[in-house]
PDB file of N, CA and C in Angstrom:
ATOM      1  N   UNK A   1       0.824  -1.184   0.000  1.00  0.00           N
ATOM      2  CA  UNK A   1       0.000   0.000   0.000  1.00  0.00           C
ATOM      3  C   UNK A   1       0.868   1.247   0.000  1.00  0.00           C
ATOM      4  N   UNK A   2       2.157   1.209   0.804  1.00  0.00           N
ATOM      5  CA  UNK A   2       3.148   2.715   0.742  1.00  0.00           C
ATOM      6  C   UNK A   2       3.485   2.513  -0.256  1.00  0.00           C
ATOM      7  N   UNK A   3       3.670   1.526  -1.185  1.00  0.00           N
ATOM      8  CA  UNK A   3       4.383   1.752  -2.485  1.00  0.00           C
ATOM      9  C   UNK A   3       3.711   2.506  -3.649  1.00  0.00           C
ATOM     10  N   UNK A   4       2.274   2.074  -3.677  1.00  0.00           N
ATOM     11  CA  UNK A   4       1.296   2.427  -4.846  1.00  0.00           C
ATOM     12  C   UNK A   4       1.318   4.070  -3.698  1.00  0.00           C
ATOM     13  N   UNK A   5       1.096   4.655  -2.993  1.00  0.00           N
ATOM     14  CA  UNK A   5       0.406   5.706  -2.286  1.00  0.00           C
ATOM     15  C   UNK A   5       2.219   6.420  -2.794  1.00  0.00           C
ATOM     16  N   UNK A   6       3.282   6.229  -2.307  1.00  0.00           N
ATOM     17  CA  UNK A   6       3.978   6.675  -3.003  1.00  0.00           C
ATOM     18  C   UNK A   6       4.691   6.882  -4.402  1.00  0.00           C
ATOM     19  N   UNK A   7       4.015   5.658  -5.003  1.00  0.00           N
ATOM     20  CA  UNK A   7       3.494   6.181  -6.844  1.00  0.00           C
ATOM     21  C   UNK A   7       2.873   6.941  -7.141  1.00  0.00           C
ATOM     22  N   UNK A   8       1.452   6.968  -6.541  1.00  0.00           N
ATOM     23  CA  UNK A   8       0.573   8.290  -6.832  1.00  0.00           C
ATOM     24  C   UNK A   8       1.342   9.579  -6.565  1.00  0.00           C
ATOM     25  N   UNK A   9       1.982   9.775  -5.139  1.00  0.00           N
ATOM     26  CA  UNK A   9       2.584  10.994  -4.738  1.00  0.00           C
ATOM     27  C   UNK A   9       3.295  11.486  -5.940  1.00  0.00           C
ATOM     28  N   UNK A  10       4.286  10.717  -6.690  1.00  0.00           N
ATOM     29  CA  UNK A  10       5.223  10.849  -7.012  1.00  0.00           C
ATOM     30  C   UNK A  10       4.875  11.098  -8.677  1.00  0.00           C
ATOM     31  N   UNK A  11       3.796  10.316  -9.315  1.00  0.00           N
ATOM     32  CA  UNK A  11       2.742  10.620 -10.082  1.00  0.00           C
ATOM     33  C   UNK A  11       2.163  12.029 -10.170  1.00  0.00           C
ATOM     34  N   UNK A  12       1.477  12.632  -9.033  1.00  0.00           N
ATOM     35  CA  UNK A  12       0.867  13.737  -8.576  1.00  0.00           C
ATOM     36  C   UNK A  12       1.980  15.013  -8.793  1.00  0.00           C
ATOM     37  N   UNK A  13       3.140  14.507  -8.280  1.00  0.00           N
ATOM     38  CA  UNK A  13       4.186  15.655  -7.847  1.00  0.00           C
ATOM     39  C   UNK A  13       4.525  16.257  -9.390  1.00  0.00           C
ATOM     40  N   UNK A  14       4.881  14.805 -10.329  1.00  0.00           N
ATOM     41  CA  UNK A  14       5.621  14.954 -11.454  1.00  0.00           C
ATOM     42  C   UNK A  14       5.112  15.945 -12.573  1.00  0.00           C
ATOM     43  N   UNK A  15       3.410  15.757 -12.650  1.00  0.00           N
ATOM     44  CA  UNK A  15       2.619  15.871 -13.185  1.00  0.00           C
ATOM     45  C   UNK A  15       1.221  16.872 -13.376  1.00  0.00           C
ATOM     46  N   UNK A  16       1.410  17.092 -11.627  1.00  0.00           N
ATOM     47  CA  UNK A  16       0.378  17.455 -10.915  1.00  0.00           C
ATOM     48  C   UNK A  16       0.462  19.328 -11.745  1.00  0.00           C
ATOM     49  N   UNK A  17       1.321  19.774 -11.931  1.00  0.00           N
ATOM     50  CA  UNK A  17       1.490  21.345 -12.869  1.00  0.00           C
ATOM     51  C   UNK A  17       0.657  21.273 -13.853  1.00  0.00           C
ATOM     52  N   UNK A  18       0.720  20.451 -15.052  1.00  0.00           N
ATOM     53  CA  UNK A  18       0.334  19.867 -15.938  1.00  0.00           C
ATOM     54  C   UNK A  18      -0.883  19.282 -15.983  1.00  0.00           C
ATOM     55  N   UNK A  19      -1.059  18.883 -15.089  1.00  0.00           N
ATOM     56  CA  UNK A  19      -2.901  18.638 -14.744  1.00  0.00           C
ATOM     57  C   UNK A  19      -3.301  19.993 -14.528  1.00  0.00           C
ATOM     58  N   UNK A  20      -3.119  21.019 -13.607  1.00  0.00           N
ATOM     59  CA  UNK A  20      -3.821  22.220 -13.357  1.00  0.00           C
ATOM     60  C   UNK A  20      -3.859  23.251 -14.608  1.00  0.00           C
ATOM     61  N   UNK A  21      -2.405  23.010 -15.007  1.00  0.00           N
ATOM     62  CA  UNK A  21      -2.417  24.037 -16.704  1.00  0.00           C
ATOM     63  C   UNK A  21      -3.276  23.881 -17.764  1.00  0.00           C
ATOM     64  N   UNK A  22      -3.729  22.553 -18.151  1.00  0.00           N
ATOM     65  CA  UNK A  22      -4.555  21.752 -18.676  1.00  0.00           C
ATOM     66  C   UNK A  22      -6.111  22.032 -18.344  1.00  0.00           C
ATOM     67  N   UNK A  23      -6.806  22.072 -17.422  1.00  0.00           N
ATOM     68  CA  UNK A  23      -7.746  22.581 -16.688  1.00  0.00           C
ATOM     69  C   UNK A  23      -7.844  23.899 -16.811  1.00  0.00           C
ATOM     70  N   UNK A  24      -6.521  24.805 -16.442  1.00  0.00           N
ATOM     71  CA  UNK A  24      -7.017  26.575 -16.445  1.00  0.00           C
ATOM     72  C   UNK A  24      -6.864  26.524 -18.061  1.00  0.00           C
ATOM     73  N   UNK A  25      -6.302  26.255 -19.228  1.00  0.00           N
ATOM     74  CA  UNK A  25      -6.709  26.384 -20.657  1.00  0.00           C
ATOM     75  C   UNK A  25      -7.921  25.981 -21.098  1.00  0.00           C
ATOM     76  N   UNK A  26      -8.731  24.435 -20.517  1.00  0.00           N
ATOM     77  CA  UNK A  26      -9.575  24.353 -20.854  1.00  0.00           C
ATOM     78  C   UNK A  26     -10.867  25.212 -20.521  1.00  0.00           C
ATOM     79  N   UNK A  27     -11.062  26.114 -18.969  1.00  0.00           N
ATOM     80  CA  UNK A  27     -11.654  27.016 -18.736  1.00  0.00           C
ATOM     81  C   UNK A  27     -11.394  28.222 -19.421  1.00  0.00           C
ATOM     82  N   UNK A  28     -10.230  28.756 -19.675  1.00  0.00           N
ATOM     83  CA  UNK A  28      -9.562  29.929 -20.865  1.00  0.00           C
ATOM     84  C   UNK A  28     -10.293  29.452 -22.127  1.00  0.00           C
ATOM     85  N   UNK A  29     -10.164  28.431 -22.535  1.00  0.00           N
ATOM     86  CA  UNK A  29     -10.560  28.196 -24.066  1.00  0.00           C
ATOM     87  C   UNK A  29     -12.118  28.256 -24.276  1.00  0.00           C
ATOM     88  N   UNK A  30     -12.906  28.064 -23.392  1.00  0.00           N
ATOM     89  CA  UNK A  30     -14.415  28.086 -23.015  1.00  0.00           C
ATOM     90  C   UNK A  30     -14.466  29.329 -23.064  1.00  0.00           C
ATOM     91  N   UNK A  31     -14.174  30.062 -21.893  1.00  0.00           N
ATOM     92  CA  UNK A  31     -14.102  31.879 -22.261  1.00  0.00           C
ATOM     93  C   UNK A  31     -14.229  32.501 -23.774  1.00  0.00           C
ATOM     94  N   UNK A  32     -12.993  32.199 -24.055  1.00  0.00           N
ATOM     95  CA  UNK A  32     -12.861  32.432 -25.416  1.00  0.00           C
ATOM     96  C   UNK A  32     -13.945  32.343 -26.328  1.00  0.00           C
ATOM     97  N   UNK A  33     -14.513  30.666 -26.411  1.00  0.00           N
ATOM     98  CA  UNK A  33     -15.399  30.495 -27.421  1.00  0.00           C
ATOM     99  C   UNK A  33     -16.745  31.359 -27.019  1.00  0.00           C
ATOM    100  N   UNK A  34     -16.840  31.147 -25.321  1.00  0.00           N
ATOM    101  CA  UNK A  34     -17.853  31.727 -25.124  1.00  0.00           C
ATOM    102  C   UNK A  34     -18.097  33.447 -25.672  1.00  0.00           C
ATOM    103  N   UNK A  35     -16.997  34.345 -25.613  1.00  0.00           N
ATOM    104  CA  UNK A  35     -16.798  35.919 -26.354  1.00  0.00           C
ATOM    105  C   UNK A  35     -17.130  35.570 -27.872  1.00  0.00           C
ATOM    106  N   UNK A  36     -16.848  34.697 -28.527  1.00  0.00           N
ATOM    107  CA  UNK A  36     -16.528  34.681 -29.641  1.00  0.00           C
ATOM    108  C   UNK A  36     -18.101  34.705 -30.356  1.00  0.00           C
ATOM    109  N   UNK A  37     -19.036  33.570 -29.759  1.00  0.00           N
ATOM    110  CA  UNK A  37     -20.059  33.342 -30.175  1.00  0.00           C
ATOM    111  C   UNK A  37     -20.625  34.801 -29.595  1.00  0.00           C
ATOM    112  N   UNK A  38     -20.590  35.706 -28.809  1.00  0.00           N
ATOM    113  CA  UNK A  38     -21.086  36.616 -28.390  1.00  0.00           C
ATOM    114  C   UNK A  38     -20.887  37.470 -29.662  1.00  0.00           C
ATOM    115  N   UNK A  39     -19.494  37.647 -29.927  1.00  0.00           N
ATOM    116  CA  UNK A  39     -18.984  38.942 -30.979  1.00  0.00           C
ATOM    117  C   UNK A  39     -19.855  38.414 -32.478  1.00  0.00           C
ATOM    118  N   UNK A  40     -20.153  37.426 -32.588  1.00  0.00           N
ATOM    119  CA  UNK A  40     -20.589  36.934 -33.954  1.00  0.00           C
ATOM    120  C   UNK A  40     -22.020  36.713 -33.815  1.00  0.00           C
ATOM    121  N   UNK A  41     -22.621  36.652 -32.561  1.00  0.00           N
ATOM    122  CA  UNK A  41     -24.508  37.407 -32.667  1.00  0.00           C
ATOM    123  C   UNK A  41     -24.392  39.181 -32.807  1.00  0.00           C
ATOM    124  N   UNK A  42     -23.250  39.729 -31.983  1.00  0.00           N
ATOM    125  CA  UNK A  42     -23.737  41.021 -32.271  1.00  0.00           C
ATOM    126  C   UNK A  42     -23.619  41.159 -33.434  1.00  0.00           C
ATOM    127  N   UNK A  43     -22.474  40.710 -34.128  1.00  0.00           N
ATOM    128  CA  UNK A  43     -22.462  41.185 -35.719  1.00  0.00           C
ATOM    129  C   UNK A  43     -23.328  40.655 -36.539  1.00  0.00           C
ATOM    130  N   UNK A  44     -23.701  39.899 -36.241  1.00  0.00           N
ATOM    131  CA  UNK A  44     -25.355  39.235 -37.079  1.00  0.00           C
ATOM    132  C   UNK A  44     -26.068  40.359 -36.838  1.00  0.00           C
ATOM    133  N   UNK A  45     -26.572  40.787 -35.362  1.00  0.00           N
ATOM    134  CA  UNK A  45     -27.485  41.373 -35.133  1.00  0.00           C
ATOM    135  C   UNK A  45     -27.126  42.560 -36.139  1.00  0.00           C
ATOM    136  N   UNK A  46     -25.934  43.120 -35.757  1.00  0.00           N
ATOM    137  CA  UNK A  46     -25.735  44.744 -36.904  1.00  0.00           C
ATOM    138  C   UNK A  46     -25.717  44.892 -38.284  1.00  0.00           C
ATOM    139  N   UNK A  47     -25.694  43.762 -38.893  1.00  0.00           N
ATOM    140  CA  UNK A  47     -25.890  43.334 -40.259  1.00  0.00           C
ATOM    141  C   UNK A  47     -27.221  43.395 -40.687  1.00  0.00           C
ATOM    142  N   UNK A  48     -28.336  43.208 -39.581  1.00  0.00           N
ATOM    143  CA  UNK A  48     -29.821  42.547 -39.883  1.00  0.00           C
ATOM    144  C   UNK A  48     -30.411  43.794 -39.724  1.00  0.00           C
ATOM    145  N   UNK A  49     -29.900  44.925 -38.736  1.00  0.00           N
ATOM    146  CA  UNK A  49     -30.398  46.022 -38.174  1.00  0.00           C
ATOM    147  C   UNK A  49     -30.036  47.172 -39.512  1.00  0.00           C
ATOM    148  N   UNK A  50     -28.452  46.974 -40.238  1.00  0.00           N
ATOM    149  CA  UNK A  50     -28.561  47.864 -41.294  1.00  0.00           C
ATOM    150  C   UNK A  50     -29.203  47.104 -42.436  1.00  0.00           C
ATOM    151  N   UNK A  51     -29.224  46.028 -42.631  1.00  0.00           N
ATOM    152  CA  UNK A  51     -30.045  45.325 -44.029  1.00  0.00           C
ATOM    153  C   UNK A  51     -31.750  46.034 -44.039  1.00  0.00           C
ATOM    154  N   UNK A  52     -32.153  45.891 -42.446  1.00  0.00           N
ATOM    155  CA  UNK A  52     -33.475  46.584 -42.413  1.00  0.00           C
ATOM    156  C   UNK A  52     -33.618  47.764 -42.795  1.00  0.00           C
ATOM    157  N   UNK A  53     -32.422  48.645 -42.371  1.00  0.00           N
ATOM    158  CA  UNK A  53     -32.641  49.972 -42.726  1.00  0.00           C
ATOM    159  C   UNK A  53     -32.371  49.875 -44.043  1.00  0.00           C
ATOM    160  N   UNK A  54     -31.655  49.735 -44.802  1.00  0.00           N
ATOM    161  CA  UNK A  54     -31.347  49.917 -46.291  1.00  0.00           C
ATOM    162  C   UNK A  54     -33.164  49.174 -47.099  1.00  0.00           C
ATOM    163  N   UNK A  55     -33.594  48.648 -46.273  1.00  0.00           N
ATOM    164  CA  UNK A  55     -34.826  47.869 -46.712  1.00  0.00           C
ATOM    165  C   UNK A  55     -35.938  49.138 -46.629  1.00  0.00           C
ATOM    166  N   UNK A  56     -35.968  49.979 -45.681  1.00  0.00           N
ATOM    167  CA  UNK A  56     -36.588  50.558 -45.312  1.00  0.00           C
ATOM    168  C   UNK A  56     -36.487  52.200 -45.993  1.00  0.00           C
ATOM    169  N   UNK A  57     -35.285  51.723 -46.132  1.00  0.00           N
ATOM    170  CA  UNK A  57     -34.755  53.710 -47.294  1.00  0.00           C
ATOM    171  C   UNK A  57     -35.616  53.286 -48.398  1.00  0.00           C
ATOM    172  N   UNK A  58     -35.099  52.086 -49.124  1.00  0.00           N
ATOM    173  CA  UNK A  58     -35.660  51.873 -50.702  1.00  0.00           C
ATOM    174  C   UNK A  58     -36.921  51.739 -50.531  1.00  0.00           C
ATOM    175  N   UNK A  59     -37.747  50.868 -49.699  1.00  0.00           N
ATOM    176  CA  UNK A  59     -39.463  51.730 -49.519  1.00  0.00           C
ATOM    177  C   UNK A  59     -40.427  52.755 -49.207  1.00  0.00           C
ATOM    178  N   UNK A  60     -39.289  53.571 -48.899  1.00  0.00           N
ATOM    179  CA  UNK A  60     -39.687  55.088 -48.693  1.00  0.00           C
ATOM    180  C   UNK A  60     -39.051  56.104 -49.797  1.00  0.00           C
ATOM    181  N   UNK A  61     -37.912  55.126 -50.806  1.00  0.00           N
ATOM    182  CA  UNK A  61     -37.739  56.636 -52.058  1.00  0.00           C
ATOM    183  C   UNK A  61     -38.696  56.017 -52.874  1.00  0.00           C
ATOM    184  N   UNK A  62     -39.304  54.366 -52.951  1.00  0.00           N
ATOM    185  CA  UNK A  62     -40.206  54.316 -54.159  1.00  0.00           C
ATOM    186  C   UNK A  62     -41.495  54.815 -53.513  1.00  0.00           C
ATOM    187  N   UNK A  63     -41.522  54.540 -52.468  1.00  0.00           N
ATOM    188  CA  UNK A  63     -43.212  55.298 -51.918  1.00  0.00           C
ATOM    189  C   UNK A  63     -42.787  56.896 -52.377  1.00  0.00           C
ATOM    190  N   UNK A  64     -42.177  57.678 -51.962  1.00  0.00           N
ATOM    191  CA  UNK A  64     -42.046  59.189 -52.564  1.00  0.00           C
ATOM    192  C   UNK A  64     -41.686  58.827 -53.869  1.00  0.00           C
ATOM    193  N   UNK A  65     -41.109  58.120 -54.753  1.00  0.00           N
ATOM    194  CA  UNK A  65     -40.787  58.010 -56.300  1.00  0.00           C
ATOM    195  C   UNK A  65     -42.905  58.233 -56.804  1.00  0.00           C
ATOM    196  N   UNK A  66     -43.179  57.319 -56.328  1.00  0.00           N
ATOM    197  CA  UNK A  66     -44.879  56.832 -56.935  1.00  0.00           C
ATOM    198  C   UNK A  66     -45.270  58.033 -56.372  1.00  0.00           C
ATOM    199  N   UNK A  67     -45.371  58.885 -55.433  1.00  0.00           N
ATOM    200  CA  UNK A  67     -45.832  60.244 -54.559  1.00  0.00           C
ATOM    201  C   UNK A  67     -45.826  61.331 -55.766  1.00  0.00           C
ATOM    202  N   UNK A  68     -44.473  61.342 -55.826  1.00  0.00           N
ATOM    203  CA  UNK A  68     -44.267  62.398 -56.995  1.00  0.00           C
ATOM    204  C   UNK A  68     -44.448  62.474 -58.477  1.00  0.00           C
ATOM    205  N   UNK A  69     -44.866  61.455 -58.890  1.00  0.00           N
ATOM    206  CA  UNK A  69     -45.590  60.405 -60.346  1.00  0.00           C
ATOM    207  C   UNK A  69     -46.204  60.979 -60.113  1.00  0.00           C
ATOM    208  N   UNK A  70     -47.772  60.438 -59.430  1.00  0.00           N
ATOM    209  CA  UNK A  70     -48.895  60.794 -59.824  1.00  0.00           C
ATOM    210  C   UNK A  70     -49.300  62.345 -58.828  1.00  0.00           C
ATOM    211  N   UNK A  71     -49.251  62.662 -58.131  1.00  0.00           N
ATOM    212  CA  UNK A  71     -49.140  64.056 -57.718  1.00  0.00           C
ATOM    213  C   UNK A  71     -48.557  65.181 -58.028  1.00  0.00           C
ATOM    214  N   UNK A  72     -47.299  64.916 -58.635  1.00  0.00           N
ATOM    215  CA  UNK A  72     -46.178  66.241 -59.021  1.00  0.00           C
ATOM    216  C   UNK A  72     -45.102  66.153 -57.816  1.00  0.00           C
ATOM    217  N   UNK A  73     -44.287  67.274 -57.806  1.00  0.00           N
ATOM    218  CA  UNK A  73     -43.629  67.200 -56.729  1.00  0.00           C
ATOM    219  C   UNK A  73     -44.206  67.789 -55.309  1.00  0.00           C
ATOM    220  N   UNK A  74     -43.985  67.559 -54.124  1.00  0.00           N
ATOM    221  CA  UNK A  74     -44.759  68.296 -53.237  1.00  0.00           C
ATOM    222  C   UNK A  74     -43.575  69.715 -52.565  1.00  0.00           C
ATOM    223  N   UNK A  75     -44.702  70.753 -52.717  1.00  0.00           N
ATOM    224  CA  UNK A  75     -43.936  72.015 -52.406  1.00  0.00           C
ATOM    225  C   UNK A  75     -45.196  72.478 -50.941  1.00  0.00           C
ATOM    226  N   UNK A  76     -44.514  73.096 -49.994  1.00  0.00           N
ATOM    227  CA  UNK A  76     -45.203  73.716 -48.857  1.00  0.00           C
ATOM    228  C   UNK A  76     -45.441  75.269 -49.585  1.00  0.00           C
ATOM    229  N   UNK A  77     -47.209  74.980 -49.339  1.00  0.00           N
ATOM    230  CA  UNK A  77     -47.452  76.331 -49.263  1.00  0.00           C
ATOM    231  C   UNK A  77     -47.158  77.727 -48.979  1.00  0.00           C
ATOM    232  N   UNK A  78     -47.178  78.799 -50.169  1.00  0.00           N
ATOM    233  CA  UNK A  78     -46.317  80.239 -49.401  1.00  0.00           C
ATOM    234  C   UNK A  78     -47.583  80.807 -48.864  1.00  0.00           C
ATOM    235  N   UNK A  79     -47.250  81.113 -47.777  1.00  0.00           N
ATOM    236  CA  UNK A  79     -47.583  81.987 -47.042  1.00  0.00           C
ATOM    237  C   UNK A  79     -48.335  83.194 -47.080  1.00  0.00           C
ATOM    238  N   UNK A  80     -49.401  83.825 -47.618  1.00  0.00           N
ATOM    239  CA  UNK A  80     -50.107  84.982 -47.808  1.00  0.00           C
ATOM    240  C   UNK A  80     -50.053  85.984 -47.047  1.00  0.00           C
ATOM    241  N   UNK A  81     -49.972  86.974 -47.500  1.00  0.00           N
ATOM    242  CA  UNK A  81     -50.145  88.460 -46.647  1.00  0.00           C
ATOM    243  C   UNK A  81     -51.656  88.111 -45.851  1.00  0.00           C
ATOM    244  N   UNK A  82     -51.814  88.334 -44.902  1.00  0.00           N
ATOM    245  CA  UNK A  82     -53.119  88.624 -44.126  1.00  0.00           C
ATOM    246  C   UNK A  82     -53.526  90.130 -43.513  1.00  0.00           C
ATOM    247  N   UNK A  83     -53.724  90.890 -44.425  1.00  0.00           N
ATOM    248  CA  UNK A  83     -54.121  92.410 -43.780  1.00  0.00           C
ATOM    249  C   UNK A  83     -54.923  92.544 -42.568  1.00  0.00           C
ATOM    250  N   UNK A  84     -55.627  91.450 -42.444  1.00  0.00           N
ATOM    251  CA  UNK A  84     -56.519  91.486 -41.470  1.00  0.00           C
ATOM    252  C   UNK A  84     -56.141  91.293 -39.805  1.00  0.00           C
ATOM    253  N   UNK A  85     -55.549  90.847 -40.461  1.00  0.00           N
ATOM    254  CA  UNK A  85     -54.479  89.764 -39.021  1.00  0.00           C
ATOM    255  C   UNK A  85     -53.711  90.873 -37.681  1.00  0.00           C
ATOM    256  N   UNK A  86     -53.239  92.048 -39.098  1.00  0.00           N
ATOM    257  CA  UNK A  86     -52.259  92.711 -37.887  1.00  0.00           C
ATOM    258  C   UNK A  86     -50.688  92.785 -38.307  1.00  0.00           C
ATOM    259  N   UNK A  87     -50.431  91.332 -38.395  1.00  0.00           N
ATOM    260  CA  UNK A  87     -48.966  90.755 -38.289  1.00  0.00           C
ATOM    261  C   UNK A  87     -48.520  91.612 -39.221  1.00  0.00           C
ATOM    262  N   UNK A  88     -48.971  91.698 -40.679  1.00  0.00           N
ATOM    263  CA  UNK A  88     -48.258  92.303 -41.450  1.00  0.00           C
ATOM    264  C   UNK A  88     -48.281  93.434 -42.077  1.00  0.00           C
ATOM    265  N   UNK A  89     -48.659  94.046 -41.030  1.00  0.00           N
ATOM    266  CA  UNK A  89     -48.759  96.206 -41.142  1.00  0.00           C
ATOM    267  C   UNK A  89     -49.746  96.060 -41.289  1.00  0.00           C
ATOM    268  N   UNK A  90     -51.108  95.616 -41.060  1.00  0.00           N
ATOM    269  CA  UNK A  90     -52.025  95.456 -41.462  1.00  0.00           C
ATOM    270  C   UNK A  90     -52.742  97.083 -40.303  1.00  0.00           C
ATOM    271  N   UNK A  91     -54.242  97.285 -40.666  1.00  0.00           N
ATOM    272  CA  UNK A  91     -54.735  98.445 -39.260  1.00  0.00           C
ATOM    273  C   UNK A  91     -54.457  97.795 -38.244  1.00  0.00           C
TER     274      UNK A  91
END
């Protein structure tokens, strides 16, 4: 029994670095993958978020493209003198 218990020791001693280094890489390497899959949803996500917008420009220049077809172009009303009003030297 001291012989095998001082195999293990001696097993343990030789080795025992190498078991723990092994272990903290495999927790390091988990980290890792774990950031990694993180960095590659956000960039999905920012890809999907500008694809929408670029989706969303081109249905709003052909909705104003078809706007300005059959309507003309749209111009804001000028503004009229109102004598009555006051505002503009009016009595």
């Amino acid at each position: 029994m001291e012989i095998a218990l001082g195999v293990l020791f001696m097993f343990l001693l030789a080795f025992g670095g190498w078991i723990v280094w092994g272990i903290g890489q495999g927790f390091q390497n988990a980290h890792e993958r774990a950031l990694a899959r993180e960095r590659e949803e956000t960039k999905r996500l920012q890809l999907r978020l500008e694809s929408q917008e670029r989706a969303q420009e081109r249905a709003d220049r052909v909705y104003f493209d078809t706007v300005d077809r059959h309507t003309g172009p749209l111009s804001l009303p000028v503004p009229e003198a109102d004598p009555g009003n006051g505002k503009n030297g009016g009595s």
